[in-house]
N, C-alpha and C. Protein backbone atom coordinates (compact mmCIF):
# COMPACT_ATOMS: atom_id res chain seq x y z
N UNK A 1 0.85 -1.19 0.00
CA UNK A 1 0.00 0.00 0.00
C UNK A 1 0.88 1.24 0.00
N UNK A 2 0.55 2.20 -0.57
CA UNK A 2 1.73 3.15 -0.98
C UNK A 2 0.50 4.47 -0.18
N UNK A 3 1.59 5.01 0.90
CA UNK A 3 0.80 5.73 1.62
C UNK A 3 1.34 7.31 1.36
N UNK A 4 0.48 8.13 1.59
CA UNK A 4 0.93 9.32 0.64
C UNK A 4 1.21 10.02 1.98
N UNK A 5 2.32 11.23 1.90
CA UNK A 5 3.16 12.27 2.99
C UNK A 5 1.59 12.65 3.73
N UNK A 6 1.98 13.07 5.56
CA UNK A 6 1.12 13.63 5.91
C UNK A 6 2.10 14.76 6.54
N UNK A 7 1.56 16.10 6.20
CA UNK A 7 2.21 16.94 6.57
C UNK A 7 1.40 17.70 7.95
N UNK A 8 2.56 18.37 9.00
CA UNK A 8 1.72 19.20 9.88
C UNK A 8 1.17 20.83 9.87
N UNK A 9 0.46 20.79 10.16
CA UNK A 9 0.28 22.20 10.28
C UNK A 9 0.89 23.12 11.80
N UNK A 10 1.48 24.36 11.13
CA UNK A 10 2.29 25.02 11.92
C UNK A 10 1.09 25.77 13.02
N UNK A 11 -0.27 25.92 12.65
CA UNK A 11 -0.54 26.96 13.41
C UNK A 11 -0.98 26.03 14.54
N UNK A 12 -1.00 26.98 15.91
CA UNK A 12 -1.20 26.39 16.98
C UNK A 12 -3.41 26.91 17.34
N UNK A 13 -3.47 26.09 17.78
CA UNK A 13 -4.90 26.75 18.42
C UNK A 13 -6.07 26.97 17.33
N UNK A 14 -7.53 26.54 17.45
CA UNK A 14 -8.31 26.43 16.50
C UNK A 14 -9.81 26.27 17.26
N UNK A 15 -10.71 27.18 16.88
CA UNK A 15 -11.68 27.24 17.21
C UNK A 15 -12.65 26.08 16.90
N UNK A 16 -13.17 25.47 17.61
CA UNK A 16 -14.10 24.51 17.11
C UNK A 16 -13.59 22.99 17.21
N UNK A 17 -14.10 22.04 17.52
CA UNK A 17 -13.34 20.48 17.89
C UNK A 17 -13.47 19.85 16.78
N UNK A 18 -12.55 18.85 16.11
CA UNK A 18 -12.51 17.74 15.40
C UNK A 18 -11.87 16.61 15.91
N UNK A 19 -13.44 15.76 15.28
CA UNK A 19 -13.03 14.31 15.75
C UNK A 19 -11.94 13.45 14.98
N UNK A 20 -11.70 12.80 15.24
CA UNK A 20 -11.33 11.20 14.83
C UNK A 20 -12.16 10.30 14.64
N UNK A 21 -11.97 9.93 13.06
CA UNK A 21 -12.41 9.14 12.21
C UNK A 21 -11.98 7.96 11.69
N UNK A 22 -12.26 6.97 11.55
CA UNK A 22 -11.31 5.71 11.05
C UNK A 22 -12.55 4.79 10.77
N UNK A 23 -12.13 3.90 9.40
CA UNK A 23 -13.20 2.92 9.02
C UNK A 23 -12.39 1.66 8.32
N UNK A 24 -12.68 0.84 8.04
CA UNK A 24 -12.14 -0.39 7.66
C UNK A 24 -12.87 -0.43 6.01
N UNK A 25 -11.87 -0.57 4.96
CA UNK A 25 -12.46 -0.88 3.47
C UNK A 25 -13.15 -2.13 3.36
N UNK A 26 -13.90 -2.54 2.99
CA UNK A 26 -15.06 -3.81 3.16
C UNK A 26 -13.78 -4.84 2.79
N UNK A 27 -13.90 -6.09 2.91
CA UNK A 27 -13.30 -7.18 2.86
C UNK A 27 -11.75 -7.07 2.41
N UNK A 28 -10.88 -6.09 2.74
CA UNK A 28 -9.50 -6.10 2.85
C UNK A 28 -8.83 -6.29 4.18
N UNK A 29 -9.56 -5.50 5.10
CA UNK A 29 -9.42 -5.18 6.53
C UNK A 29 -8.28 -3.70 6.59
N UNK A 30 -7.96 -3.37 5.43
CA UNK A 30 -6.90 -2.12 5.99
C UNK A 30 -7.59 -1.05 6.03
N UNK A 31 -6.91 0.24 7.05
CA UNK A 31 -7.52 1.05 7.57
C UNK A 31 -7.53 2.18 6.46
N UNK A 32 -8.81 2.62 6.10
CA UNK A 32 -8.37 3.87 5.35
C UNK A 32 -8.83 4.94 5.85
N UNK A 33 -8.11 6.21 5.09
CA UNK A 33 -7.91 7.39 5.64
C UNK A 33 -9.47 8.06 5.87
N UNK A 34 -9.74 8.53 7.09
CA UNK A 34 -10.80 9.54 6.71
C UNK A 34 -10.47 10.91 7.31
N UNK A 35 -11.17 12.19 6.69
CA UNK A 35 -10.71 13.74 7.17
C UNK A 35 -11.73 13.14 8.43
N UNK A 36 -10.87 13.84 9.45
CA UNK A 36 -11.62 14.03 11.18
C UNK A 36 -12.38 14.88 11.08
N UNK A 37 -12.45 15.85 9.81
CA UNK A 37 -13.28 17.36 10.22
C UNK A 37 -14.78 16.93 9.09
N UNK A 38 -13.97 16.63 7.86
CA UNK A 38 -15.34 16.51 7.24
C UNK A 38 -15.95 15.11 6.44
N UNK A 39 -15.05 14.35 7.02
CA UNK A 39 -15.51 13.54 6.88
C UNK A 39 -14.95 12.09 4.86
N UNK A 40 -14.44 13.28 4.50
CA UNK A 40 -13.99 12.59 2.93
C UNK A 40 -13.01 11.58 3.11
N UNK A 41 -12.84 10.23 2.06
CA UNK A 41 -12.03 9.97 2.32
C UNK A 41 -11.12 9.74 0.57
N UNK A 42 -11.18 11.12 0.04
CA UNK A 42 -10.48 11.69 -1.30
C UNK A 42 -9.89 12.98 -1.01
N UNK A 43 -8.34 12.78 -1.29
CA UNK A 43 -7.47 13.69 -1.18
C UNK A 43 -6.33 14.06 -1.69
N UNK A 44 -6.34 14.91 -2.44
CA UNK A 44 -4.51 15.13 -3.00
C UNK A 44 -3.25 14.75 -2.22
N UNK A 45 -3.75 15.51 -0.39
CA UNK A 45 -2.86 15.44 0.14
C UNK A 45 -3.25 15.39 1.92
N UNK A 46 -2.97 14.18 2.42
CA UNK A 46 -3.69 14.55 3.82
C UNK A 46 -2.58 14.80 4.58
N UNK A 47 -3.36 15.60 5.75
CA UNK A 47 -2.31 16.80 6.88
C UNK A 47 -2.80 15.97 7.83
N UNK A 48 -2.05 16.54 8.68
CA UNK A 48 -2.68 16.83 10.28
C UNK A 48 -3.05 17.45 11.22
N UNK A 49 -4.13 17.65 11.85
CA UNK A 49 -4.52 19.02 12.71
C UNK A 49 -3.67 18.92 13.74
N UNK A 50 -3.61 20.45 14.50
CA UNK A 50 -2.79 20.73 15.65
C UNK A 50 -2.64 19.51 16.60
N UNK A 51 -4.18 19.00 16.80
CA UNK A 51 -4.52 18.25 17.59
C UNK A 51 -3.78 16.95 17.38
N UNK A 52 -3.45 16.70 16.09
CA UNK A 52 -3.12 15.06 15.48
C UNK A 52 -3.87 14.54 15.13
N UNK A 53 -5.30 14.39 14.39
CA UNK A 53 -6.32 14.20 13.90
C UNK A 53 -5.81 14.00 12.30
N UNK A 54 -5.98 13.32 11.19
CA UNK A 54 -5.82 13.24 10.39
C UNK A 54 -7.13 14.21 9.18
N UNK A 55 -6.55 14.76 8.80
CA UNK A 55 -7.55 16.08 7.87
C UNK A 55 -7.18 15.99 6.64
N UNK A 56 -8.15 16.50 5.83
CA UNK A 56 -8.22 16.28 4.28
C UNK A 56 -7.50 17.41 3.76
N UNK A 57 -6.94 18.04 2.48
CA UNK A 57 -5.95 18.81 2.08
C UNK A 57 -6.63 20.40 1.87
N UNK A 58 -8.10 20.08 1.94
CA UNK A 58 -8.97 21.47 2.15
C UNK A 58 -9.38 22.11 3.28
N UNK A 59 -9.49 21.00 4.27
CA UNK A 59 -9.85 20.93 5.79
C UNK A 59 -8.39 21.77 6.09
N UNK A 60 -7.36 20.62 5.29
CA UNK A 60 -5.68 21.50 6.49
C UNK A 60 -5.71 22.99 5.48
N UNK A 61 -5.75 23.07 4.72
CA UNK A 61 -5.71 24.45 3.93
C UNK A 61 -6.30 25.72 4.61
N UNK A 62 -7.75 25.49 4.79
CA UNK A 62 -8.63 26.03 5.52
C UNK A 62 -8.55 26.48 6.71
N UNK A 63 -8.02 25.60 7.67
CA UNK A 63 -7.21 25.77 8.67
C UNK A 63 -5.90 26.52 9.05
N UNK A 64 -5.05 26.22 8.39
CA UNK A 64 -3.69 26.99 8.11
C UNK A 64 -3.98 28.42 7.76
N UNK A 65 -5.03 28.78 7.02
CA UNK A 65 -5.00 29.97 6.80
C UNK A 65 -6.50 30.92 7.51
N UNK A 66 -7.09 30.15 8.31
CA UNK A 66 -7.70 30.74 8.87
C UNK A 66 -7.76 30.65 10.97
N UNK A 67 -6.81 29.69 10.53
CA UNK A 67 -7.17 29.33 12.08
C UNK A 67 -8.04 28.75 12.75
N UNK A 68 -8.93 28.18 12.03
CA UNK A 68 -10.36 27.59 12.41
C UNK A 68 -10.87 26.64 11.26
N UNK A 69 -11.98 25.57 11.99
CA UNK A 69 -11.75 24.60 11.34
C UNK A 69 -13.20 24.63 10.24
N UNK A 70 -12.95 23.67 9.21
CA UNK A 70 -13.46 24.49 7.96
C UNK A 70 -14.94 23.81 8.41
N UNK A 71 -15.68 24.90 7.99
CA UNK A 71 -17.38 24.58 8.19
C UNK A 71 -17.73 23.04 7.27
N UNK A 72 -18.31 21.88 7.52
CA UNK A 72 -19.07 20.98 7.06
C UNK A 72 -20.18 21.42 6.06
N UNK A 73 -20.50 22.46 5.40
CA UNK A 73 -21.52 23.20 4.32
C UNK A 73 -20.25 23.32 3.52
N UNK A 74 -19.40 23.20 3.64
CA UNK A 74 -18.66 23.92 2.34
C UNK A 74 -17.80 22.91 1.66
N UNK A 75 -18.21 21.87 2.02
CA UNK A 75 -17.77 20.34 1.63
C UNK A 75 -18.39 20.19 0.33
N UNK A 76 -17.72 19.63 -0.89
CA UNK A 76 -18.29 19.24 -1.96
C UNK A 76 -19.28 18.11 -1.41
N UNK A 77 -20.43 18.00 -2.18
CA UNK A 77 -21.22 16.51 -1.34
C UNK A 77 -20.99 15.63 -2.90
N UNK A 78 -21.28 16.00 -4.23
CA UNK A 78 -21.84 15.86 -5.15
C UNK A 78 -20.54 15.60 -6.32
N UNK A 79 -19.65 14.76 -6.66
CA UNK A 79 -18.96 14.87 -7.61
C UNK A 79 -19.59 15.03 -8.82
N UNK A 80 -19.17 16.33 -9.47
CA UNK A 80 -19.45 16.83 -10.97
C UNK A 80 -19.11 15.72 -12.18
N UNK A 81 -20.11 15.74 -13.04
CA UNK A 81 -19.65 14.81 -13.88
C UNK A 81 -19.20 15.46 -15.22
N UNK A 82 -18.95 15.04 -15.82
CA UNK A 82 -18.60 15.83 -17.14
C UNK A 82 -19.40 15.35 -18.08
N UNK A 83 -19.44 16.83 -18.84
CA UNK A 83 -20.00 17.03 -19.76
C UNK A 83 -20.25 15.72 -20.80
N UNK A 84 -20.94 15.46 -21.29
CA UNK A 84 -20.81 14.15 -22.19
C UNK A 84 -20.30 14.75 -23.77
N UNK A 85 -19.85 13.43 -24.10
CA UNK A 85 -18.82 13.74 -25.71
C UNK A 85 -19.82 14.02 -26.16
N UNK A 86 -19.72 15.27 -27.75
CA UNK A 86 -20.72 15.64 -28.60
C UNK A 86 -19.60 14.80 -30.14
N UNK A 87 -20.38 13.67 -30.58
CA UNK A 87 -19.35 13.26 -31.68
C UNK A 87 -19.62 14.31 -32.74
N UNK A 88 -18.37 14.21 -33.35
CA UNK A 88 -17.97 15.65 -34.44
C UNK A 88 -18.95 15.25 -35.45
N UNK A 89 -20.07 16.07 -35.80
CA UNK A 89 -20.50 15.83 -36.87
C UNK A 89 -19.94 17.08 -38.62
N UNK A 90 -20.35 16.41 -39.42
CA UNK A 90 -19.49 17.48 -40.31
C UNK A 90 -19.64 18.83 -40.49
N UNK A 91 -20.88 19.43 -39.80
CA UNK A 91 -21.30 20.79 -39.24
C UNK A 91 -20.45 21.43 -38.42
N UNK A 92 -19.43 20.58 -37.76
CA UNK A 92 -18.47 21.36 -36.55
C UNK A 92 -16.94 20.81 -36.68
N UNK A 93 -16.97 19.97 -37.95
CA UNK A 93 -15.40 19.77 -38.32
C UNK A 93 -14.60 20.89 -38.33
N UNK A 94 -14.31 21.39 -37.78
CA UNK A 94 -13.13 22.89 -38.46
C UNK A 94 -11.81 21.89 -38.52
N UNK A 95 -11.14 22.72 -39.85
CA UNK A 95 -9.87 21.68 -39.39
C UNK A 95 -9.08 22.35 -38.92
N UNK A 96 -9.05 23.97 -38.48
CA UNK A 96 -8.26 24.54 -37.67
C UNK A 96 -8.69 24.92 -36.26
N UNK A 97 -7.76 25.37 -35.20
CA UNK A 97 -8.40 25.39 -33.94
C UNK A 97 -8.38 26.97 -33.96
N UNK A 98 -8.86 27.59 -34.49
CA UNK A 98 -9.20 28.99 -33.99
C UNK A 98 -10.79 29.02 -34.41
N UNK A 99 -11.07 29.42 -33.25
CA UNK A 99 -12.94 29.09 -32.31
C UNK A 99 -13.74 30.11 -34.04
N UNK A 100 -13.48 30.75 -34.98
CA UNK A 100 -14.68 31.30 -35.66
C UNK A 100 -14.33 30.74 -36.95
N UNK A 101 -14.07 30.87 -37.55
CA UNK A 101 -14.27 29.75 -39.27
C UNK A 101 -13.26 28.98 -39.33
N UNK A 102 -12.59 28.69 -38.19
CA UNK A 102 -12.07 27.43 -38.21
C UNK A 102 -10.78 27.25 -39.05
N UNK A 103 -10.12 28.25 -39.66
CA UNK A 103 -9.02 28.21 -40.24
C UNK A 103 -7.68 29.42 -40.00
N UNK A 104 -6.95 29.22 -39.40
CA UNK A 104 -5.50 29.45 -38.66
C UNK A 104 -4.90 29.19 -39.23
N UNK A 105 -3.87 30.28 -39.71
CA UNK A 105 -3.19 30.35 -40.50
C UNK A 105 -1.46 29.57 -40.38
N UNK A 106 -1.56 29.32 -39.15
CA UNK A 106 -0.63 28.32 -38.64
C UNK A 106 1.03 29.43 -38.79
N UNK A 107 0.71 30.41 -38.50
CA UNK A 107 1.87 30.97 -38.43
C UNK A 107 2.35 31.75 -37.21
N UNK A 108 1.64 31.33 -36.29
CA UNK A 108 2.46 31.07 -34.59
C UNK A 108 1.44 32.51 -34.03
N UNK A 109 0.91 32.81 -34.53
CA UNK A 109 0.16 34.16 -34.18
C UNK A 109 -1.55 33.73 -33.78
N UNK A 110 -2.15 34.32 -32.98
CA UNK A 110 -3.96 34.26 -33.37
C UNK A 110 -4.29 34.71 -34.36
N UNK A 111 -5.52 34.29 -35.09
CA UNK A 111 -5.65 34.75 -36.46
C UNK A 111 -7.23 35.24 -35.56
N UNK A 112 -7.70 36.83 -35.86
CA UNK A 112 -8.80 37.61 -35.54
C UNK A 112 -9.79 36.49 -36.04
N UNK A 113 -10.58 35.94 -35.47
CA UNK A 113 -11.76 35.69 -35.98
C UNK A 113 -12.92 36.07 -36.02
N UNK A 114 -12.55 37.62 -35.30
CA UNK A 114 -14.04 38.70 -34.85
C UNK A 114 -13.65 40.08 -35.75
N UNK A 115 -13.06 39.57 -36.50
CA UNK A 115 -12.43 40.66 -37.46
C UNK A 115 -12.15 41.69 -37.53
N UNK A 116 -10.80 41.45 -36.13
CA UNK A 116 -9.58 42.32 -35.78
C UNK A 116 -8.48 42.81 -36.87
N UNK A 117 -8.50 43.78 -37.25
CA UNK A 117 -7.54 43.80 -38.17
C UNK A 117 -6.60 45.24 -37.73
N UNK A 118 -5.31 45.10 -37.82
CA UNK A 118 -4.37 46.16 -37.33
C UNK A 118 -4.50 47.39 -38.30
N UNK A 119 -4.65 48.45 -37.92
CA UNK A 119 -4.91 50.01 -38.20
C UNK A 119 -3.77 50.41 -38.96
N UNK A 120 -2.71 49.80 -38.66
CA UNK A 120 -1.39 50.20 -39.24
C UNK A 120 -1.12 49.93 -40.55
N UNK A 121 -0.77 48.32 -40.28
CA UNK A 121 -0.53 47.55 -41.45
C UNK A 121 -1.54 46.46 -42.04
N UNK A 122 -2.50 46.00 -41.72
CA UNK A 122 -3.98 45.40 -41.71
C UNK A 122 -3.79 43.57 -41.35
N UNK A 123 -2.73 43.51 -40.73
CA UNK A 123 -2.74 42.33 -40.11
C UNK A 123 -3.47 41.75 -39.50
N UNK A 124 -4.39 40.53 -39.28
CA UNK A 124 -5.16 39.85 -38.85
C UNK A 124 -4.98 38.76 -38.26
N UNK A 125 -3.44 38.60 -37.69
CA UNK A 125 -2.67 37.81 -36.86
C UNK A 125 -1.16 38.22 -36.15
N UNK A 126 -1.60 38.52 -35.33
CA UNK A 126 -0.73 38.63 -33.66
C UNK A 126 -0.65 38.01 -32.77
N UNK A 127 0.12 37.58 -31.97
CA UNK A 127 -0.25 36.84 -30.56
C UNK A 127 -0.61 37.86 -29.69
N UNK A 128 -0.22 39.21 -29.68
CA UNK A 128 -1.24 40.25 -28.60
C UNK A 128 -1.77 41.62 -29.33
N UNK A 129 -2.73 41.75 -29.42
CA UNK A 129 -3.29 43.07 -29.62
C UNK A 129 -3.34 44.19 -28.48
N UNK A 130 -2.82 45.16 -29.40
CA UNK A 130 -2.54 46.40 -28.39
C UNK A 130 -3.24 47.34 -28.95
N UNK A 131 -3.16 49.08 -28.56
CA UNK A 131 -3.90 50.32 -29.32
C UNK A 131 -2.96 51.11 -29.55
N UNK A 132 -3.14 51.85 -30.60
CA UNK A 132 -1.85 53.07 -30.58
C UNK A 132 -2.53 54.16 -29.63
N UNK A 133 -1.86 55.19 -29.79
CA UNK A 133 -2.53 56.70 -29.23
C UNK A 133 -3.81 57.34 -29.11
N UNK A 134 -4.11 56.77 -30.68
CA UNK A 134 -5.74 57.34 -30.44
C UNK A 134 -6.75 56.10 -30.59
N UNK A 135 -6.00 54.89 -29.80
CA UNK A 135 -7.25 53.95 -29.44
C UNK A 135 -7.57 52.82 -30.71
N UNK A 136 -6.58 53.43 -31.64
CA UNK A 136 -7.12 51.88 -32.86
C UNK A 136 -6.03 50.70 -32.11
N UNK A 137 -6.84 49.96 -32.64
CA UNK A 137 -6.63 48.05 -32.50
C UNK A 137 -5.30 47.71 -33.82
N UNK A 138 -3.90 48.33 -33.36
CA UNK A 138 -3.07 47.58 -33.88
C UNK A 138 -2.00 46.35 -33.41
N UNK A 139 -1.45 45.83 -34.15
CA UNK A 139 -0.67 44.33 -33.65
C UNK A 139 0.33 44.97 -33.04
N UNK A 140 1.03 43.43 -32.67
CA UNK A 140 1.69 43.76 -31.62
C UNK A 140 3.19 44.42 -32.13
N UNK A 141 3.47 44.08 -33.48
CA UNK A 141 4.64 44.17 -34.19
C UNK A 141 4.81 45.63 -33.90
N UNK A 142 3.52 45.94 -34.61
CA UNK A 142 3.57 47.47 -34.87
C UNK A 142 3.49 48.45 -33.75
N UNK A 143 2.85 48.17 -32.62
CA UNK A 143 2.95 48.63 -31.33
C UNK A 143 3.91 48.76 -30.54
N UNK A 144 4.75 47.82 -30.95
CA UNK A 144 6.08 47.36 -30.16
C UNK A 144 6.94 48.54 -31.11
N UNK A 145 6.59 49.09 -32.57
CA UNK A 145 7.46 49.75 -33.23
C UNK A 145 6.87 51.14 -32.53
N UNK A 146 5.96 51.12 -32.45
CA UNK A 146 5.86 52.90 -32.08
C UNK A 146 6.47 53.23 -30.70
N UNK A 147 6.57 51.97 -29.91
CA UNK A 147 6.97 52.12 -28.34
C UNK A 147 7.95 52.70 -28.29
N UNK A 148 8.73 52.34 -29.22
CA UNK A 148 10.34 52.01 -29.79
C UNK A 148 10.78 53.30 -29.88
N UNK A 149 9.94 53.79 -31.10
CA UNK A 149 10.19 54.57 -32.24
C UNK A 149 9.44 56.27 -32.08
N UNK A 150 8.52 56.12 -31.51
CA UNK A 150 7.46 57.05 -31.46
C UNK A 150 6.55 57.81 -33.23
N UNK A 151 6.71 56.65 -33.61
CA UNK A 151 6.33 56.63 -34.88
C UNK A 151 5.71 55.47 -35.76
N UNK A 152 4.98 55.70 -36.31
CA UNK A 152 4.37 54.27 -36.93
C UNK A 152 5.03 53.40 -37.82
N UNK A 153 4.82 52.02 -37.38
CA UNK A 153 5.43 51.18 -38.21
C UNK A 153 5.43 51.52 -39.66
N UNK A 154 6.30 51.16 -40.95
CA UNK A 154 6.32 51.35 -42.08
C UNK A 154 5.64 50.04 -42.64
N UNK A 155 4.43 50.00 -43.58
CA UNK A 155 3.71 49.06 -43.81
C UNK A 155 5.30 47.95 -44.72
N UNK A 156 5.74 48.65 -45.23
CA UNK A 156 6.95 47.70 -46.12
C UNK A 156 7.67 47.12 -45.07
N UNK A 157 7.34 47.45 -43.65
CA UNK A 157 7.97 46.16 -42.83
C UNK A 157 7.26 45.01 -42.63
N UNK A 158 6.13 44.92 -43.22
CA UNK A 158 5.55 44.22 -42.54
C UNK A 158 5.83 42.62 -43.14
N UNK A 159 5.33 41.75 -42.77
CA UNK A 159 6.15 40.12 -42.65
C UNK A 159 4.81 39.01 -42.81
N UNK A 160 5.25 38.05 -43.78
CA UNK A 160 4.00 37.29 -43.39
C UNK A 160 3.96 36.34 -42.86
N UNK A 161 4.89 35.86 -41.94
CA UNK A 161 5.12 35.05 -41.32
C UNK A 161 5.98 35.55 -39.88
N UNK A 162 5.12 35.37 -38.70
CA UNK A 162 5.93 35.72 -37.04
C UNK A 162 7.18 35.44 -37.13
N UNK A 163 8.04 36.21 -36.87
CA UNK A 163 9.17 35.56 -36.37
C UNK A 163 9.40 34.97 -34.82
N UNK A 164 9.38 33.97 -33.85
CA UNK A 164 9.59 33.56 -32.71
C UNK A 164 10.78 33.09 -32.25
N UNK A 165 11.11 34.28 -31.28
CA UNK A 165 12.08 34.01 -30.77
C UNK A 165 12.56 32.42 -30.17
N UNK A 166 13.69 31.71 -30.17
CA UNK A 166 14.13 30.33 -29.24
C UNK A 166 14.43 30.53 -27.92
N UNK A 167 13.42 30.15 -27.32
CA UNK A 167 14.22 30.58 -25.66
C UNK A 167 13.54 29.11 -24.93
């Protein structure tokens, strides 16, 4: 059985009592973990209260940073399920992943699909959109040139393909 770290908590003193909890897994006989405060026995990471009580990783969280022990209402009761698969029908094939007509130009930038286009040079792919001075929606190339420069990019700089830095 591979038993996971229990860490302590530093703060001393805590309003409110927690018990001790312990139950046996049906026909193994080993003891598994339960939180003393609320009772779960699912956890990333179990602690221990001041007391030595074994607590769940929201219970010790809760605690540690409040000093008091976490209310029983604020316990998930209900695991969320997920969403169920929608199979792709050919109405929602895009074969690119940018969320509005579905085609990305694959050149390391977002491609506007709300039909952003730069004021400067009329680019329709940046990885950040910025404004110049008086509030138009230009790229980032060109923004980064006026920062620079205090002057507008020259459209004959412009590139059709990002350059990205290696780091």
């Amino acid at each position: 059985m591979i038993q996971q770290p229990i860490h302590l908590l530093n703060r001393k003193g805590s309003s409110g009592s927690i018990q001790s909890r312990s139950c046996k897994t049906e026909g193994h006989g080993v003891s598994a973990t339960v939180c003393a405060n609320c009772g779960t026995t699912t956890t990333p990471l179990w602690r221990r209260a001041p007391s030595g009580e074994t607590i769940c990783n929201a219970c010790g969280l809760y605690l540690k940073a409040r000093n008091t022990v976490r209310p029983p209402w604020l316990k998930r009761n209900a695991i969320k399920k997920a969403p169920p698969v929608v199979p792709e029908t050919p109405e929602n094939n895009n074969s690119g992943t940018c969320p509005g007509d579905g085609h990305c130009d694959g050149t390391g930038g977002s491609s506007s699909c709300d039909a952003l286009l730069c004021a400067n040079c009329g680019t329709n792919t940046t990885p950040l959109w910025r404004r110049d001075e008086a509030g138009n929606t230009i790229c980032n190339a060109c923004g980064l040139y006026f920062k620079l420069h205090n002057v507008h990019r020259p459209v004959t700089m412009k590139r059709s393909v990002i350059k990205r830095r290696k780091r």
